[in-house]
C-alpha atoms as a PDB file:
ATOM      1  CA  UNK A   1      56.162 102.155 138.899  1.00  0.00           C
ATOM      2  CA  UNK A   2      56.869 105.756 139.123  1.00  0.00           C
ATOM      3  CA  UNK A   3      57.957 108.009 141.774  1.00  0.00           C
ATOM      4  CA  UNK A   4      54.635 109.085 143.635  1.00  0.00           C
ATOM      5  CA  UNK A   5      54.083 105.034 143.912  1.00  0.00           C
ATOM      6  CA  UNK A   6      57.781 104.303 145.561  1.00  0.00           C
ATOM      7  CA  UNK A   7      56.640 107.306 147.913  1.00  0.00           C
ATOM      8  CA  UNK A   8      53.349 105.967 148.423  1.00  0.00           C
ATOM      9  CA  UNK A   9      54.664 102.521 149.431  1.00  0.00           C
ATOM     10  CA  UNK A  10      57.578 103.510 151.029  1.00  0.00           C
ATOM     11  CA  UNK A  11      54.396 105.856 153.045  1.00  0.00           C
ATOM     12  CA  UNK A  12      52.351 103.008 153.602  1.00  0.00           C
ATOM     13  CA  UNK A  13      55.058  99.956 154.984  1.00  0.00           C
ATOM     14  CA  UNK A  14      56.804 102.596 157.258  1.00  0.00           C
ATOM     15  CA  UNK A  15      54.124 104.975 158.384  1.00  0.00           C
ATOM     16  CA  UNK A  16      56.419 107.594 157.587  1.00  0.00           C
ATOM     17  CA  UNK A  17      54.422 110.994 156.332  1.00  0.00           C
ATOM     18  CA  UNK A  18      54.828 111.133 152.598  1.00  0.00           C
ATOM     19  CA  UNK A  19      56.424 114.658 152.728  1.00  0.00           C
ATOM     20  CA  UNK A  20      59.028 113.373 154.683  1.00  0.00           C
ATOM     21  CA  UNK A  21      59.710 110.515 152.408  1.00  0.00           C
ATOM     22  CA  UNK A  22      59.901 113.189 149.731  1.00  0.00           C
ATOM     23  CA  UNK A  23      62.524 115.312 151.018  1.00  0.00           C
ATOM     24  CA  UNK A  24      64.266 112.130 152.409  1.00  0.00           C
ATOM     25  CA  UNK A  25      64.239 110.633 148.733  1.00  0.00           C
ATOM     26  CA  UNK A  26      65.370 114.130 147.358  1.00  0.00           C
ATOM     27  CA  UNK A  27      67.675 114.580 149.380  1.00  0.00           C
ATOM     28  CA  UNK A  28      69.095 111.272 148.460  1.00  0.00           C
ATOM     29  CA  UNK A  29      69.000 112.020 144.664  1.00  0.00           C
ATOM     30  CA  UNK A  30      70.429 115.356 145.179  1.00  0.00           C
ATOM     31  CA  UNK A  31      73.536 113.922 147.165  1.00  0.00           C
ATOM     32  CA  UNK A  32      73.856 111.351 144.446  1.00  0.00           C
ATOM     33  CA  UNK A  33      74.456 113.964 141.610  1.00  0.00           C
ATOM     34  CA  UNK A  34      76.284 115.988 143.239  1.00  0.00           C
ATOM     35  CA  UNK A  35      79.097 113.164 144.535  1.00  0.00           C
ATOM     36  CA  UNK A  36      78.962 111.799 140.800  1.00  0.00           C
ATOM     37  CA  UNK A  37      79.912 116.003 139.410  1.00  0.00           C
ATOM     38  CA  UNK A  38      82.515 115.679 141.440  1.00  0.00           C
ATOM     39  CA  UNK A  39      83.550 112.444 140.280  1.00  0.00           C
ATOM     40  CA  UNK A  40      83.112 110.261 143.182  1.00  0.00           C
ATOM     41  CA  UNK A  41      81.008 107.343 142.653  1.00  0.00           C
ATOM     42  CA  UNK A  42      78.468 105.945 145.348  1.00  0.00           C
ATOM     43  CA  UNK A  43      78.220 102.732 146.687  1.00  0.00           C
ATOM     44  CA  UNK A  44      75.205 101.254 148.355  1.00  0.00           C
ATOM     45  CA  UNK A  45      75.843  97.701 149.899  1.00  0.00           C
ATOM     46  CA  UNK A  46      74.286  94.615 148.500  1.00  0.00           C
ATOM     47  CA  UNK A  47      72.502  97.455 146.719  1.00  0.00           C
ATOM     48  CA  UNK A  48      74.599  99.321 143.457  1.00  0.00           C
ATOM     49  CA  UNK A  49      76.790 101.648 142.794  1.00  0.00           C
ATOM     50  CA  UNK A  50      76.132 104.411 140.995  1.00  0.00           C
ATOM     51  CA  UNK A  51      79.328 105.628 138.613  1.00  0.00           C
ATOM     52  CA  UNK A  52      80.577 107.662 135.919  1.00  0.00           C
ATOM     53  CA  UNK A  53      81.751 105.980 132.435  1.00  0.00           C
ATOM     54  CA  UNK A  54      83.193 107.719 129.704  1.00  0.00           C
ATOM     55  CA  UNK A  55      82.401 107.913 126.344  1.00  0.00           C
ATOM     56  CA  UNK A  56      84.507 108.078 123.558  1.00  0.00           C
ATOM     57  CA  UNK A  57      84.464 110.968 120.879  1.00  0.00           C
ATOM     58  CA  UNK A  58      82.164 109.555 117.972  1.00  0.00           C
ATOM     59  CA  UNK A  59      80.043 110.935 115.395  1.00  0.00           C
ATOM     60  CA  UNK A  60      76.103 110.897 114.443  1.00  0.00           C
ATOM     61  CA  UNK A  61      73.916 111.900 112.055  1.00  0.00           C
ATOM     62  CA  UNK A  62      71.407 114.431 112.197  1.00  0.00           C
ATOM     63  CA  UNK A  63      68.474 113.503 110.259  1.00  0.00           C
ATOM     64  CA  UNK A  64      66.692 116.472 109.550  1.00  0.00           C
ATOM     65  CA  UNK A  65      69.621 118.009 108.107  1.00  0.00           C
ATOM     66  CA  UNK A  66      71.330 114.900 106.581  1.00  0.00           C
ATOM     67  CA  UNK A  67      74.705 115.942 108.082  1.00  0.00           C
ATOM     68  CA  UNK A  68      77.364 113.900 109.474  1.00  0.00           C
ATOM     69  CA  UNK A  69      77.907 115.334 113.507  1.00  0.00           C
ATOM     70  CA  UNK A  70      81.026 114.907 115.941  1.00  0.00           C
ATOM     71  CA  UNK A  71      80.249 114.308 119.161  1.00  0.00           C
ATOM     72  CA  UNK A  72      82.525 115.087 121.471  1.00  0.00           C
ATOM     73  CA  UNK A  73      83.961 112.410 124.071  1.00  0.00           C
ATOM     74  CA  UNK A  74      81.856 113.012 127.717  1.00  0.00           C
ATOM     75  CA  UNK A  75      80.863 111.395 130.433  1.00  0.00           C
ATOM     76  CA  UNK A  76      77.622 109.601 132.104  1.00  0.00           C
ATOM     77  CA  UNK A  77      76.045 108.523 135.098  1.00  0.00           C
ATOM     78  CA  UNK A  78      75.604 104.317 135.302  1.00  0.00           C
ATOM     79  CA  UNK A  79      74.003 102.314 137.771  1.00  0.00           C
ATOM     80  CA  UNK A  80      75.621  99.142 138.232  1.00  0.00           C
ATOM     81  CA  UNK A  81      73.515  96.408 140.123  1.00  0.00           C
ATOM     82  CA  UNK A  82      74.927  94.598 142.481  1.00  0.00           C
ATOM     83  CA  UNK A  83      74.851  90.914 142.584  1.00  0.00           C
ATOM     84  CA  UNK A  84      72.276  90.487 145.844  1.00  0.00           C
ATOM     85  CA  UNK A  85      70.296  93.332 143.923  1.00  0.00           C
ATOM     86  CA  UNK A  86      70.267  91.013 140.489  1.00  0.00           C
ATOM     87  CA  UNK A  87      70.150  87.402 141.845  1.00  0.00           C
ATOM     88  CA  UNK A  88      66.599  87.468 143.198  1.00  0.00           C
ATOM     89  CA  UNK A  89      65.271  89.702 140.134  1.00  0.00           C
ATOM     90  CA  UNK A  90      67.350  86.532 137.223  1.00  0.00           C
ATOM     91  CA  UNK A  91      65.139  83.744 140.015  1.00  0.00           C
ATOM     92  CA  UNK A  92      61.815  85.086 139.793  1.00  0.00           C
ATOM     93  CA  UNK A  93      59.522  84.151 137.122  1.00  0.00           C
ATOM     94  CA  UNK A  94      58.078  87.716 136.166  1.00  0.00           C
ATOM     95  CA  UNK A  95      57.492  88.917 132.425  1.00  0.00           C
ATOM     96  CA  UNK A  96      59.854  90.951 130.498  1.00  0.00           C
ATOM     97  CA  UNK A  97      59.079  94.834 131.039  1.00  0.00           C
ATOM     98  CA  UNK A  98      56.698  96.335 128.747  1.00  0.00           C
ATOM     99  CA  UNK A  99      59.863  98.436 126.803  1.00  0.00           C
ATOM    100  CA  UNK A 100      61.594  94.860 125.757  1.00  0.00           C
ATOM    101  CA  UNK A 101      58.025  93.538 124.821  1.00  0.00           C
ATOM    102  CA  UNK A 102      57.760  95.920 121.260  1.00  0.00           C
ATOM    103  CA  UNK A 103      57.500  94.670 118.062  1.00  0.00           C
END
């Protein structure tokens, strides 16, 4: 499912214009990332929270190049389910999603 079809639903079972849904769901994703900048993670009950994990200093490989490449510790955003949000999902007898299906 991708956005336009989580506005389109969201359209359809509220009767709620799909522009406002829009700048309603915007809105929401621009208060998100802008709480998580400032380091403040968001909760949303029986939901998830949304936080900010840290990852150590490593190093990779590029490739193209064949060199070895230090990346530097940083941060990034996480959603973490909650357990009303995961129970239903473990219950139900739907197929794996198509990105855990490849061979």
């Amino acid at each position: 499912m991708r956005k336009a079809d989580v506005i389109s639903n969201i359209a359809e079972k509220t009767g709620i214009d799909k522009v406002d849904v829009i700048v309603v769901l915007e809105a929401f994703f621009k208060e998100v990332k802008s709480s998580l900048i400032v380091g403040e993670p968001v909760t949303i009950s029986r939901f998830g929270s949304f936080i900010i994990k840290k990852r150590a200093a490593g190093f990779g490989r590029n490739i193209k190049k064949n060199i070895v490449v230090e990346i530097p510790e940083h941060f990034i955003p996480v959603f973490k389910p909650a357990k009303e949000f995961v129970r239903p999902i473990k219950a139900s007898n739907t197929k794996q999603p198509l990105l855990s299906q490849k061979k």
